[in-house]
Structure formats: structure tokens, C-alpha cells
C-alpha atoms as a PDB file:
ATOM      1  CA  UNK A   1     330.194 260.356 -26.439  1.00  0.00           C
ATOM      2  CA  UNK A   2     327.004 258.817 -27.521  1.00  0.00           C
ATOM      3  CA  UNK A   3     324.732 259.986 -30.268  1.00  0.00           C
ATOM      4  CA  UNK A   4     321.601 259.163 -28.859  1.00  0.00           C
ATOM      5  CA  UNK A   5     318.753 261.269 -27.630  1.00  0.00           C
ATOM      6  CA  UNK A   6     318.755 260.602 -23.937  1.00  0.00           C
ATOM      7  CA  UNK A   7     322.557 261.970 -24.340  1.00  0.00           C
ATOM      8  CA  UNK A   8     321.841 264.952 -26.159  1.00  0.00           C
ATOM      9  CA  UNK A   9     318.762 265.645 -23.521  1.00  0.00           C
ATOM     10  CA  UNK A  10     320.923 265.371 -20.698  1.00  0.00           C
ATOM     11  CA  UNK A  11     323.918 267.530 -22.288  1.00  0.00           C
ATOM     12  CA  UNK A  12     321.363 270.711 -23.012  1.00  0.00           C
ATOM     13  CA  UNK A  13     319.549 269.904 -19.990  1.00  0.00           C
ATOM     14  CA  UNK A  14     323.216 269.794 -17.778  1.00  0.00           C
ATOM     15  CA  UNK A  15     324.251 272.844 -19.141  1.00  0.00           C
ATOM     16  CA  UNK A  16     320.459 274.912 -18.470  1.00  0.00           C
ATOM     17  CA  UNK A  17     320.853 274.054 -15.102  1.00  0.00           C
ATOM     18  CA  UNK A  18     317.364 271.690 -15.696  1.00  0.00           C
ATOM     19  CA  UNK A  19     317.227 268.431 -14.238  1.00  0.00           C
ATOM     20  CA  UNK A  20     317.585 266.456 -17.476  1.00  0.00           C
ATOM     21  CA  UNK A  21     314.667 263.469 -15.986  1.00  0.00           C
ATOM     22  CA  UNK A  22     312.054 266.702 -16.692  1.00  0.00           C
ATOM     23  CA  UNK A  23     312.516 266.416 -19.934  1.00  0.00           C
ATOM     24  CA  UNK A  24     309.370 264.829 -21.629  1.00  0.00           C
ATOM     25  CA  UNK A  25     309.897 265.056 -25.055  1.00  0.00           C
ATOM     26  CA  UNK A  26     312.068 266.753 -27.248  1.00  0.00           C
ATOM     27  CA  UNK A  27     311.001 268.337 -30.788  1.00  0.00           C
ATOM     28  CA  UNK A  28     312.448 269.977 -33.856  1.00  0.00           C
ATOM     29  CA  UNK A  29     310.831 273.330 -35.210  1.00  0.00           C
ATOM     30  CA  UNK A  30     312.272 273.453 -38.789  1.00  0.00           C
ATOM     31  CA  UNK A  31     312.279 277.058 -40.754  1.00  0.00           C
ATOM     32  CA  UNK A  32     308.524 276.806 -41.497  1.00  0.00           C
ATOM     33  CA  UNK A  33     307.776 276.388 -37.905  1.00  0.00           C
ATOM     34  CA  UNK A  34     306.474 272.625 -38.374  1.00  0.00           C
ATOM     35  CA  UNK A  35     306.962 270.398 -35.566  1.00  0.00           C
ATOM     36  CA  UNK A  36     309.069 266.875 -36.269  1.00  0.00           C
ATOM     37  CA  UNK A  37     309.232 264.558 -32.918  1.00  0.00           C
ATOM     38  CA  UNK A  38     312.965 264.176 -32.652  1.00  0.00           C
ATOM     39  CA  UNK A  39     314.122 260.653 -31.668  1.00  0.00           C
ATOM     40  CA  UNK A  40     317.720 258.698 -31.350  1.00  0.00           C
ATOM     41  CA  UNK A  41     317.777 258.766 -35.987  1.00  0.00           C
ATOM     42  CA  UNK A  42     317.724 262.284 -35.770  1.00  0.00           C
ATOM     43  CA  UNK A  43     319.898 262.692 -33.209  1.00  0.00           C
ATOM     44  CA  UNK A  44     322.853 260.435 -35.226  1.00  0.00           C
ATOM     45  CA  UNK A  45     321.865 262.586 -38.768  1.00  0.00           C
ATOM     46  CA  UNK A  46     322.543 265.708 -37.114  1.00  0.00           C
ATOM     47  CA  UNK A  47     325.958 267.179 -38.386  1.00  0.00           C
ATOM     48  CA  UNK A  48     328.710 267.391 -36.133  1.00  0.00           C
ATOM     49  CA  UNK A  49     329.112 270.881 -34.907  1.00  0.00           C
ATOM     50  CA  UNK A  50     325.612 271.962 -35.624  1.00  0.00           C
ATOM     51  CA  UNK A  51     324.401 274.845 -34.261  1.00  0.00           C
ATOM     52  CA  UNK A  52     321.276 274.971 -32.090  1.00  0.00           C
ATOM     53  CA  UNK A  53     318.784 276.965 -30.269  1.00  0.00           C
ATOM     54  CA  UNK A  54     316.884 275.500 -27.373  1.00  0.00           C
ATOM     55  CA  UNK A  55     313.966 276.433 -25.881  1.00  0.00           C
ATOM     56  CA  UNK A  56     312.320 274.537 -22.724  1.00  0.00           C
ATOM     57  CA  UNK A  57     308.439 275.055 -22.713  1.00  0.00           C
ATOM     58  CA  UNK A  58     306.648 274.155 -19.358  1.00  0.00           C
ATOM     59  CA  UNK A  59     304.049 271.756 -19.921  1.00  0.00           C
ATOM     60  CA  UNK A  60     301.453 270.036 -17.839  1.00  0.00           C
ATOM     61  CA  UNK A  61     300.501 266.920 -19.230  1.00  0.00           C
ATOM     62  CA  UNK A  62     297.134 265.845 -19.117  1.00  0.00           C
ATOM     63  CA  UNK A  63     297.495 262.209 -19.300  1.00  0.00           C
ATOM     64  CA  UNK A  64     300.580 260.275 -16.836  1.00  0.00           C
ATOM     65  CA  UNK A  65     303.289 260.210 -19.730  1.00  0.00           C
ATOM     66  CA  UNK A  66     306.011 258.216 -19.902  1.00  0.00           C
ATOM     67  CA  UNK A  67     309.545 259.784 -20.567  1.00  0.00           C
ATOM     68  CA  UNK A  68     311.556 259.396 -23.813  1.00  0.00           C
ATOM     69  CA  UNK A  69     314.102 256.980 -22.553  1.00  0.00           C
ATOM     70  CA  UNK A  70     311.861 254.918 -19.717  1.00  0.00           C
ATOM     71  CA  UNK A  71     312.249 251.206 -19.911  1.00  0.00           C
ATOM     72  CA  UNK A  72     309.655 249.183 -21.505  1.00  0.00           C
ATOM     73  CA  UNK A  73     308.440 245.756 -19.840  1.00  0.00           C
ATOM     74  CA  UNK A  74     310.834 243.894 -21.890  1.00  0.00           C
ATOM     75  CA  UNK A  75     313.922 245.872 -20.969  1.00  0.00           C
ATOM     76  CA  UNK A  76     316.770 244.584 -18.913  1.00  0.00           C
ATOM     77  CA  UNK A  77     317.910 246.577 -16.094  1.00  0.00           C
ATOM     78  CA  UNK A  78     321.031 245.972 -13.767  1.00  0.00           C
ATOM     79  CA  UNK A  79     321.328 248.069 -10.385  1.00  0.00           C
ATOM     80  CA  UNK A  80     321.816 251.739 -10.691  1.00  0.00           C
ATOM     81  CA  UNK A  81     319.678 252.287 -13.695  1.00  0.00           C
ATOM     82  CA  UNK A  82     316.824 254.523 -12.948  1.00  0.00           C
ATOM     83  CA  UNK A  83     313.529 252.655 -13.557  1.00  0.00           C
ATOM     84  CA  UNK A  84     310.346 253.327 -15.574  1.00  0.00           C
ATOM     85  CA  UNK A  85     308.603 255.863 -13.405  1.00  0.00           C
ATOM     86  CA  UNK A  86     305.380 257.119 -14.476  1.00  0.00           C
ATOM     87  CA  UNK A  87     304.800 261.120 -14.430  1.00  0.00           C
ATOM     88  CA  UNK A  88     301.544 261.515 -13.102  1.00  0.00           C
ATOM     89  CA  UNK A  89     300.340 265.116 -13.483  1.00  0.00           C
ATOM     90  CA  UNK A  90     303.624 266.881 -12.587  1.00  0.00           C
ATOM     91  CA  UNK A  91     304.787 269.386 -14.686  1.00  0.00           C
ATOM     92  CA  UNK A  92     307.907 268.800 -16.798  1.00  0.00           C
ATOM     93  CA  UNK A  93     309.420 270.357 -20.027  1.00  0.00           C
ATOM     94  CA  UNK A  94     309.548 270.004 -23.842  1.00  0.00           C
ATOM     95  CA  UNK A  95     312.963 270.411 -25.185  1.00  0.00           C
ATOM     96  CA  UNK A  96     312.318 272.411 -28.496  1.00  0.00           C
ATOM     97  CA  UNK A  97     315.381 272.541 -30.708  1.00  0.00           C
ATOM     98  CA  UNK A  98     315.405 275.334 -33.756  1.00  0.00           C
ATOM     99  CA  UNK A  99     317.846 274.953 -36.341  1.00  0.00           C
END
């Protein structure tokens, strides 16, 4: 297993019954309810056997939005990754994680 974000996505996104390349962004709500982007760092910092809550929020972005783990035009990719695909309008989700 892999600590990084696209693996913890796919994990909680597997086990929701959500297709995990929905998935837009994922954030941390903290105690105070602020907001913290939560990236591949805070994925590896998080203690093993943490508890956490996730909620999926519907959102419709208003700009075409790139997903979290997309390649970028200097990536490398061999056949069978999935490619950089652009999101358009569709709807998707935002993982929120509350611990």
C-alpha cells in the first residue's frame, strides 16, 4: 500500500461505491471547521489507524478543472495509464475528510 493521495481517494471512493475518477479534490475540515487542501504530505503525516469521517459534496465546477492526480505536460505515461482528461462542466465530488 501506497501513502499517497490518489490511493487514499480511490480506497474511500472504492468502498462508497463512487467512481474514485469523480473525485475533484479532497479537503480536511479540522475541529474549527477551517478548510486545509489535503495533498500526497498530508496523506504520509496521517497516523496509521486514524480514524475518519468522509463526506462527498456534489459540486459543479464552474471552470473545466483538472483532477488531483492528472498528468502534467511533462509527465511520462506508458499504456494503460489513464490520461489527463479535462472535466468540462460535469459534475463531480469533493472528498471532505473530518478528523
Amino acid at each position: 500500500m501506497q501513502r499517497t493521495l490518489k490511493d487514499l481517494v480511490h480506497s474511500v471512493a472504492t468502498k462508497c461505491n463512487i467512481e474514485p475518477t469523480q473525485i475533484f479534490r479532497t479537503v480536511r475540515v479540522n475541529r474549527s471547521g477551517v478548510t486545509i487542501f489535503f495533498d500526497d504530505e498530508s496523506v504520509r503525516e496521517l497516523p496509521e489507524g486514524q480514524d475518519l469521517v468522509a463526506e462527498f459534496t456534489e459540486v459543479q465546477p464552474h471552470a473545466p478543472m483538472k483532477r488531483e492526480w492528472d498528468a502534467g505536460p511533462t509527465d511520462i505515461q506508458v499504456d494503460g495509464d489513464i490520461g489527463a482528461v479535462d472535466a468540462g462542466n460535469s459534475a463531480g465530488y469533493e472528498l471532505r475528510l473530518l478528523f
